[in-house]
PDB file of N, CA and C in Angstrom:
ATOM      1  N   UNK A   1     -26.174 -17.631 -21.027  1.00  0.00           N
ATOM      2  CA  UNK A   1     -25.938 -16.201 -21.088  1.00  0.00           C
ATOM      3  C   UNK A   1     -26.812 -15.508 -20.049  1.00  0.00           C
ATOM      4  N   UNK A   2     -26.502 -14.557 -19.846  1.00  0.00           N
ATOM      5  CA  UNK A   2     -26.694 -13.970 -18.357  1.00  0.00           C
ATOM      6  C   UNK A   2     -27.842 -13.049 -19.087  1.00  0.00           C
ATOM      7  N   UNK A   3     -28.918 -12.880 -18.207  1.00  0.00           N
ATOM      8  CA  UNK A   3     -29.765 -11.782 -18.853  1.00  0.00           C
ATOM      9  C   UNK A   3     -29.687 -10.274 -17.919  1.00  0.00           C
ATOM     10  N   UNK A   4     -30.148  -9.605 -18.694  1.00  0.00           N
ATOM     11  CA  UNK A   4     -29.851  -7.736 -17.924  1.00  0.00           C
ATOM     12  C   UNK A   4     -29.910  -7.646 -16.662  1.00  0.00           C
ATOM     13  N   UNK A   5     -31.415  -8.133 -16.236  1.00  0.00           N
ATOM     14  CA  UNK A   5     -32.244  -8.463 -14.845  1.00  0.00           C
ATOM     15  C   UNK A   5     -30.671  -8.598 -14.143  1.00  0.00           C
ATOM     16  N   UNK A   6     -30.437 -10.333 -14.301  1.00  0.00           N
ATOM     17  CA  UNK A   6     -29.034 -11.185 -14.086  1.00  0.00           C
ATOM     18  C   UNK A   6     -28.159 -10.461 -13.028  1.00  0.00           C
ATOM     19  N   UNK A   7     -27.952  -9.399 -14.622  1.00  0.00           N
ATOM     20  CA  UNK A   7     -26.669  -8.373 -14.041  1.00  0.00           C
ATOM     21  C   UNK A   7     -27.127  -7.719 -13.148  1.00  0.00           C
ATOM     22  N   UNK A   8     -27.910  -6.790 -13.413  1.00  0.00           N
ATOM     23  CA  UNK A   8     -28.180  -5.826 -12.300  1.00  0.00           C
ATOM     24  C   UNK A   8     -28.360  -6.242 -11.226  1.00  0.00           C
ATOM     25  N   UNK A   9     -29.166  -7.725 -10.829  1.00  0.00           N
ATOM     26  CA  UNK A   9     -29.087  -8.036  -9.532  1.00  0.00           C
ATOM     27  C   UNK A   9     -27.711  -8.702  -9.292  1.00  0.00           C
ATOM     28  N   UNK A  10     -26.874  -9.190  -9.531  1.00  0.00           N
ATOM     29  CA  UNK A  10     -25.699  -9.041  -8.860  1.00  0.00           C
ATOM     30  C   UNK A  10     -24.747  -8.068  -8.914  1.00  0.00           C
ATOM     31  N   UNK A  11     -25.046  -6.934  -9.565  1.00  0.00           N
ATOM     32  CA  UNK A  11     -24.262  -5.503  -9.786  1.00  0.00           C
ATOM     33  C   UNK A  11     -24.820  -5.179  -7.656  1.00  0.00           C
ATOM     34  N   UNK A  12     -26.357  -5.395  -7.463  1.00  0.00           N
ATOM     35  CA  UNK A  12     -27.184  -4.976  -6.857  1.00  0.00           C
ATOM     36  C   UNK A  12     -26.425  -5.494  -5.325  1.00  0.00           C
ATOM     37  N   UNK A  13     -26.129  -6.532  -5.368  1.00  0.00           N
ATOM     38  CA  UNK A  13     -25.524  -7.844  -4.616  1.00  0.00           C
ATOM     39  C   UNK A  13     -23.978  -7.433  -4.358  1.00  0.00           C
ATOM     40  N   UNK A  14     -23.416  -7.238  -5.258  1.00  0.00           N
ATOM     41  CA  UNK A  14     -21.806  -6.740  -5.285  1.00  0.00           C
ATOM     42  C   UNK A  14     -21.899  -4.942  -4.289  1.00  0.00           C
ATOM     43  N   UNK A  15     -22.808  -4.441  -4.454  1.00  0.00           N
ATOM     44  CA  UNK A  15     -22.623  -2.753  -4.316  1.00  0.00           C
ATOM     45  C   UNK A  15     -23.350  -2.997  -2.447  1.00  0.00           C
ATOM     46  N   UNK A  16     -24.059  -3.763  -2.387  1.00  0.00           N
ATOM     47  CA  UNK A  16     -23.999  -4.197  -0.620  1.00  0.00           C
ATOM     48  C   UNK A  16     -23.398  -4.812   0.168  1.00  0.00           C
ATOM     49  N   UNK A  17     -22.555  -5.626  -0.618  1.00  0.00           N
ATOM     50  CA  UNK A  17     -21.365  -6.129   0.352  1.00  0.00           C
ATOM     51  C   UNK A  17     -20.003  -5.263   0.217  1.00  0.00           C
ATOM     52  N   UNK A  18     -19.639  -4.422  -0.650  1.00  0.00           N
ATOM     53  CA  UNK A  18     -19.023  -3.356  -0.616  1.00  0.00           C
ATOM     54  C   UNK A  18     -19.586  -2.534   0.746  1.00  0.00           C
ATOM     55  N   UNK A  19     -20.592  -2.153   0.431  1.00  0.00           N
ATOM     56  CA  UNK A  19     -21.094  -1.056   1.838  1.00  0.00           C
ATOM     57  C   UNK A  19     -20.793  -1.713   2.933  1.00  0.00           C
ATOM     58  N   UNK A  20     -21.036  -2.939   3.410  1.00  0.00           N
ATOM     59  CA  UNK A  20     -21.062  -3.779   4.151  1.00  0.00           C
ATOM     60  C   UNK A  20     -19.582  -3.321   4.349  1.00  0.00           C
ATOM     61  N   UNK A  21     -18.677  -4.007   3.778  1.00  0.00           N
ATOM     62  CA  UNK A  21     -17.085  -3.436   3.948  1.00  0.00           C
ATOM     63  C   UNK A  21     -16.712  -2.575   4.815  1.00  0.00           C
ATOM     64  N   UNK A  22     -17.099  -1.354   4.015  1.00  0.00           N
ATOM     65  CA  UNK A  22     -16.872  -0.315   3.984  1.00  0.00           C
ATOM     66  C   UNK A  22     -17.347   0.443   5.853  1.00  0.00           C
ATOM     67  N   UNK A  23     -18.627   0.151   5.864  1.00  0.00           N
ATOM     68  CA  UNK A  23     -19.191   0.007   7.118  1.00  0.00           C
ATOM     69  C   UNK A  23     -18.170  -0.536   8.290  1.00  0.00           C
ATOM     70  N   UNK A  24     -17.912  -1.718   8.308  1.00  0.00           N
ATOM     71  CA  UNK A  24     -16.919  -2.344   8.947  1.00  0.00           C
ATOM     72  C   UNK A  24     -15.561  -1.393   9.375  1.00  0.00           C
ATOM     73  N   UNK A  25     -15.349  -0.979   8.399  1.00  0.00           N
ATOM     74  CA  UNK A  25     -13.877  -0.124   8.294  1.00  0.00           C
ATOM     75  C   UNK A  25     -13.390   0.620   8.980  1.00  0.00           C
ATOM     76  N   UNK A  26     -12.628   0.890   9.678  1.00  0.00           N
ATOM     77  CA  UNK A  26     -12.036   2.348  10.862  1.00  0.00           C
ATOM     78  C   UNK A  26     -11.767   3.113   9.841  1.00  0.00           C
ATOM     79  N   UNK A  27     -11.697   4.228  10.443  1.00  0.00           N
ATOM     80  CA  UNK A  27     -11.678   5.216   9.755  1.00  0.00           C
ATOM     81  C   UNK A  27     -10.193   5.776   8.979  1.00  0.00           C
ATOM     82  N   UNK A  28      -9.619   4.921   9.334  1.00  0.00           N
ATOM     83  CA  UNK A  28      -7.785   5.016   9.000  1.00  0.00           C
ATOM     84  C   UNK A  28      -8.258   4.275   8.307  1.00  0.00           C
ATOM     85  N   UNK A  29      -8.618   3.169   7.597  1.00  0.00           N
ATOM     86  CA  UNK A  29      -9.228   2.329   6.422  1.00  0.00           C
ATOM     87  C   UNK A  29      -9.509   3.198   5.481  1.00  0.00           C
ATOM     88  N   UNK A  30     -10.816   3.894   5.978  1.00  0.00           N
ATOM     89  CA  UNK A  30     -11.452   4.798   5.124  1.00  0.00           C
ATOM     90  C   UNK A  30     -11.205   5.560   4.434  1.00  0.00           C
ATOM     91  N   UNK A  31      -9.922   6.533   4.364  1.00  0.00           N
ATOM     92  CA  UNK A  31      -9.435   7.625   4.573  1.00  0.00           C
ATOM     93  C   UNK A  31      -8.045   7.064   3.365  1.00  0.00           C
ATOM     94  N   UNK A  32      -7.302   6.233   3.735  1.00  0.00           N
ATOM     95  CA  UNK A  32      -6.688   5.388   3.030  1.00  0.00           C
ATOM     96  C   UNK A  32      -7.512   4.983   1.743  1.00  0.00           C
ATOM     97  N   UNK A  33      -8.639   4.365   1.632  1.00  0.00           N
ATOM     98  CA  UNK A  33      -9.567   3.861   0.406  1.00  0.00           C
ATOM     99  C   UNK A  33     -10.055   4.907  -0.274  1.00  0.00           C
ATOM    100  N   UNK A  34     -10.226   5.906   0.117  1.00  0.00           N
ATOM    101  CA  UNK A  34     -10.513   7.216  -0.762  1.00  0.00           C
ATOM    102  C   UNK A  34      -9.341   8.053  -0.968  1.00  0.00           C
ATOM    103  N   UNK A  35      -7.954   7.776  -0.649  1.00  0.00           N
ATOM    104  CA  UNK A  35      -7.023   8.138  -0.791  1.00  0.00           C
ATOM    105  C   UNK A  35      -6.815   7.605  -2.277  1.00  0.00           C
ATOM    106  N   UNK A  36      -7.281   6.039  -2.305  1.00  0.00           N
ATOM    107  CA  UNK A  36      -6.830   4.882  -3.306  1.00  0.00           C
ATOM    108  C   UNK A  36      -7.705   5.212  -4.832  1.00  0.00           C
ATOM    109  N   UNK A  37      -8.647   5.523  -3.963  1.00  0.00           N
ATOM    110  CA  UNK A  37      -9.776   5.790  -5.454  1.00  0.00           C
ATOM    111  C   UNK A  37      -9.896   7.299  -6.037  1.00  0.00           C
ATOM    112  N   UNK A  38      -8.775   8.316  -5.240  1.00  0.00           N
ATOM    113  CA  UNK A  38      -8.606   9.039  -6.048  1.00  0.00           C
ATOM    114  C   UNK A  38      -7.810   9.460  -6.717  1.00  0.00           C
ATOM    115  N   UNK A  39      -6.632   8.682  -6.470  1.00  0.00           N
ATOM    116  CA  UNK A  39      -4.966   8.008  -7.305  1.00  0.00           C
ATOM    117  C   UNK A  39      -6.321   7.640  -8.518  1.00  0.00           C
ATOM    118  N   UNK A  40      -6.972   6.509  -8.268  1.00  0.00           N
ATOM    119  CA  UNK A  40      -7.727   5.779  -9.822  1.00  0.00           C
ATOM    120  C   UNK A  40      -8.262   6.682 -10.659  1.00  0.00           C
ATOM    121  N   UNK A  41      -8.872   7.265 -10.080  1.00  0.00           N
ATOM    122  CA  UNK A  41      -9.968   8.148 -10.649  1.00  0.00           C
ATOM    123  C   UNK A  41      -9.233   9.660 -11.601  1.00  0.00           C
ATOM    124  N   UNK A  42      -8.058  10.232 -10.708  1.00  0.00           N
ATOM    125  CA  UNK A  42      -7.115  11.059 -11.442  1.00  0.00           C
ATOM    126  C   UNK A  42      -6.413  10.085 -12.749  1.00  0.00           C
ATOM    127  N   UNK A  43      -5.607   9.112 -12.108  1.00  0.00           N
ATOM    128  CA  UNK A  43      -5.385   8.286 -13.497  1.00  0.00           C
ATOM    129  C   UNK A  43      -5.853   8.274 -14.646  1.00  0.00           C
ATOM    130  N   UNK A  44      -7.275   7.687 -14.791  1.00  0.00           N
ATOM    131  CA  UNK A  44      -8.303   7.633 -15.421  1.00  0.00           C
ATOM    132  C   UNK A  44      -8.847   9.452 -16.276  1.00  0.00           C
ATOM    133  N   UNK A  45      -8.813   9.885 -15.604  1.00  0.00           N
ATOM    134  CA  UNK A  45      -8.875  11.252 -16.170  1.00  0.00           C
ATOM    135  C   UNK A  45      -7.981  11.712 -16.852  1.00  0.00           C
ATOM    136  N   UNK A  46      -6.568  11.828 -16.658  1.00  0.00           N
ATOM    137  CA  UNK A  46      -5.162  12.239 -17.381  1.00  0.00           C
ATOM    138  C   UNK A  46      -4.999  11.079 -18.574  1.00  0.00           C
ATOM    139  N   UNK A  47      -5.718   9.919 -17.972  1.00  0.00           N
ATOM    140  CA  UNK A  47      -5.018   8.894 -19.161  1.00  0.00           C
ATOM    141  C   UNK A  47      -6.165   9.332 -20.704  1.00  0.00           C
ATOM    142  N   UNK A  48      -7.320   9.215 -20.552  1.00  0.00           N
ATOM    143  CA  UNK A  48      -7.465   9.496 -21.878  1.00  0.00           C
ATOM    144  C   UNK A  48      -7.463  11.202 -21.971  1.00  0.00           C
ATOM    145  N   UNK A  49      -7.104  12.325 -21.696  1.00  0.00           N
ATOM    146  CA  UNK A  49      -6.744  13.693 -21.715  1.00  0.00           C
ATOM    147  C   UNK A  49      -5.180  13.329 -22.478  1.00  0.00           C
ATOM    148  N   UNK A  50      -4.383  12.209 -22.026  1.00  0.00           N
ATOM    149  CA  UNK A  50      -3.319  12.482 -22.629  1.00  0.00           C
ATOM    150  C   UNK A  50      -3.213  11.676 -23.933  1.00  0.00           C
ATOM    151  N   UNK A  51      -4.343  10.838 -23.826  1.00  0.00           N
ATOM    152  CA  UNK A  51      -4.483   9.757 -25.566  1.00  0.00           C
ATOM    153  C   UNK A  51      -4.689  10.788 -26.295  1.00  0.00           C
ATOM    154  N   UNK A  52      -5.082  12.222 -26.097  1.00  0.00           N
ATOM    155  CA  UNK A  52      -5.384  12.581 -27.219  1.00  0.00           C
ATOM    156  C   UNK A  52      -6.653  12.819 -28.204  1.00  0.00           C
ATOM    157  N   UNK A  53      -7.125  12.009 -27.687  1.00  0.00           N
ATOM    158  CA  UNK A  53      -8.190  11.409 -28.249  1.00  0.00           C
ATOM    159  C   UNK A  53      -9.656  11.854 -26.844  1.00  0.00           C
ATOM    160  N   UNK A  54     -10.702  12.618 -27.378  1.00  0.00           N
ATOM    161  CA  UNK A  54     -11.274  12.349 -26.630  1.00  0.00           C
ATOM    162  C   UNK A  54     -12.400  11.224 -26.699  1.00  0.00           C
ATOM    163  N   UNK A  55     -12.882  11.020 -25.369  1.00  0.00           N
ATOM    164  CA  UNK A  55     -14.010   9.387 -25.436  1.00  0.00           C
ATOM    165  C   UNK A  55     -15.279  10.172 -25.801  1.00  0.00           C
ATOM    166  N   UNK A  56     -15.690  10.042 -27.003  1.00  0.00           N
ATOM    167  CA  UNK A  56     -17.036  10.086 -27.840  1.00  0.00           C
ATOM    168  C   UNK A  56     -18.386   8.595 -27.644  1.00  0.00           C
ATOM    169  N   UNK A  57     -19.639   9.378 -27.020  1.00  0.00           N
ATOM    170  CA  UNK A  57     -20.666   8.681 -27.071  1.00  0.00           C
ATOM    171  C   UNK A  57     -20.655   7.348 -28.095  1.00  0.00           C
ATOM    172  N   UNK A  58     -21.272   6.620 -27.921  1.00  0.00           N
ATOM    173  CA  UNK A  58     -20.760   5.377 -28.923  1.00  0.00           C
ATOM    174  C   UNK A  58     -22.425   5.658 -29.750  1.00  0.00           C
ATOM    175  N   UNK A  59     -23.465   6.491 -29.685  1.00  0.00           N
ATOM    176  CA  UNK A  59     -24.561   6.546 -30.210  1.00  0.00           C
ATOM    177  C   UNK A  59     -24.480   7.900 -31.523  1.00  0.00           C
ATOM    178  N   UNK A  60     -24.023   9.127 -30.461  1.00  0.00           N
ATOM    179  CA  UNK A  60     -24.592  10.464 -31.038  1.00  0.00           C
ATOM    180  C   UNK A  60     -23.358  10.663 -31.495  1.00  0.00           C
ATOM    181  N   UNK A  61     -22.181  10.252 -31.475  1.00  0.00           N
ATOM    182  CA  UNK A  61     -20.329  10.652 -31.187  1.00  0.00           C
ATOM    183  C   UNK A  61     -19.889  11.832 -30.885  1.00  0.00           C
ATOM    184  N   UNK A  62     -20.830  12.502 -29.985  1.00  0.00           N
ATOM    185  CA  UNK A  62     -20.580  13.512 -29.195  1.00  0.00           C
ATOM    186  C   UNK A  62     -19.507  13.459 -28.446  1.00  0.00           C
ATOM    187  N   UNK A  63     -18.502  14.621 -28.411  1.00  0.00           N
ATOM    188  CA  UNK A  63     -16.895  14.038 -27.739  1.00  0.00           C
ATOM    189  C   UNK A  63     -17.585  15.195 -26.562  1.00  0.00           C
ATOM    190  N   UNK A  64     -18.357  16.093 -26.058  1.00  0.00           N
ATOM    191  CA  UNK A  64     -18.586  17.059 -25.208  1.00  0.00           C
ATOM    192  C   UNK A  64     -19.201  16.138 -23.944  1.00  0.00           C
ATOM    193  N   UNK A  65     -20.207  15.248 -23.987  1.00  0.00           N
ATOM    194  CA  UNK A  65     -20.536  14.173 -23.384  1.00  0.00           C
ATOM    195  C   UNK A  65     -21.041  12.908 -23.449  1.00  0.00           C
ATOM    196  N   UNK A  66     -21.417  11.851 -22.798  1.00  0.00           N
ATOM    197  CA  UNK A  66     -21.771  11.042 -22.932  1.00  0.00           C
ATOM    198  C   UNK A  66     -23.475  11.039 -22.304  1.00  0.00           C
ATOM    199  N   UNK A  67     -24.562  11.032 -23.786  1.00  0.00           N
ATOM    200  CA  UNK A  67     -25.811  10.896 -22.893  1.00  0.00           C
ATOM    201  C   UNK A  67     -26.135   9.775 -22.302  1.00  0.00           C
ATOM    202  N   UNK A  68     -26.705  10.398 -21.217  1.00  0.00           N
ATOM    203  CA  UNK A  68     -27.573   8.508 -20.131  1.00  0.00           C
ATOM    204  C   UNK A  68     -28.018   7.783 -21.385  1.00  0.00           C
ATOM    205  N   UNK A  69     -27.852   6.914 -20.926  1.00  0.00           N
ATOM    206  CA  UNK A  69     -28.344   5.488 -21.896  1.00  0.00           C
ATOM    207  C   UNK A  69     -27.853   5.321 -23.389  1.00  0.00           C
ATOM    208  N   UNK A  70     -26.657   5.673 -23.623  1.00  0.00           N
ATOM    209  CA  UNK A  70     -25.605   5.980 -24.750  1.00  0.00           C
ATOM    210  C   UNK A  70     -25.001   5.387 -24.435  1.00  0.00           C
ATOM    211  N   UNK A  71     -24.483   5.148 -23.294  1.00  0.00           N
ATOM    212  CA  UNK A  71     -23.402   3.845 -23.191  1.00  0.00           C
ATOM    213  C   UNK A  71     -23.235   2.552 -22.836  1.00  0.00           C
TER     214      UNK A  71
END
């Protein structure tokens, strides 16, 4: 089993070879990839707005926000 440390250093590892990418990229890349992640990111917003349901803290079950280190 993977310990926290674990994760975070390859969370740490994953989020610099992204940049790395990203770096690389022309700018018609670029432009396109933030085109892409904000199709996701709207998705993601409408999809639970339309469940109905809003996403409540899993600590305080505050549906207004989620506090740091609550999730």
């Amino acid at each position: 089993m993977s310990s926290n440390k674990d994760i975070v250093e390859q969370k740490a590892r994953v989020n610099l070879m992204v940049l790395q990418r990203v770096k690389e990229m022309g700018i018609a890349k670029k432009r396109e990839l933030l085109e892409r992640l904000g199709v996701l990111i709207a998705k993601k917003i409408t999809g639970s707005t339309l469940a109905g349901k809003p996403k409540r803290c899993s600590r305080c079950e505050s549906a207004d926000f989620w506090r740091k280190g609550h999730v």
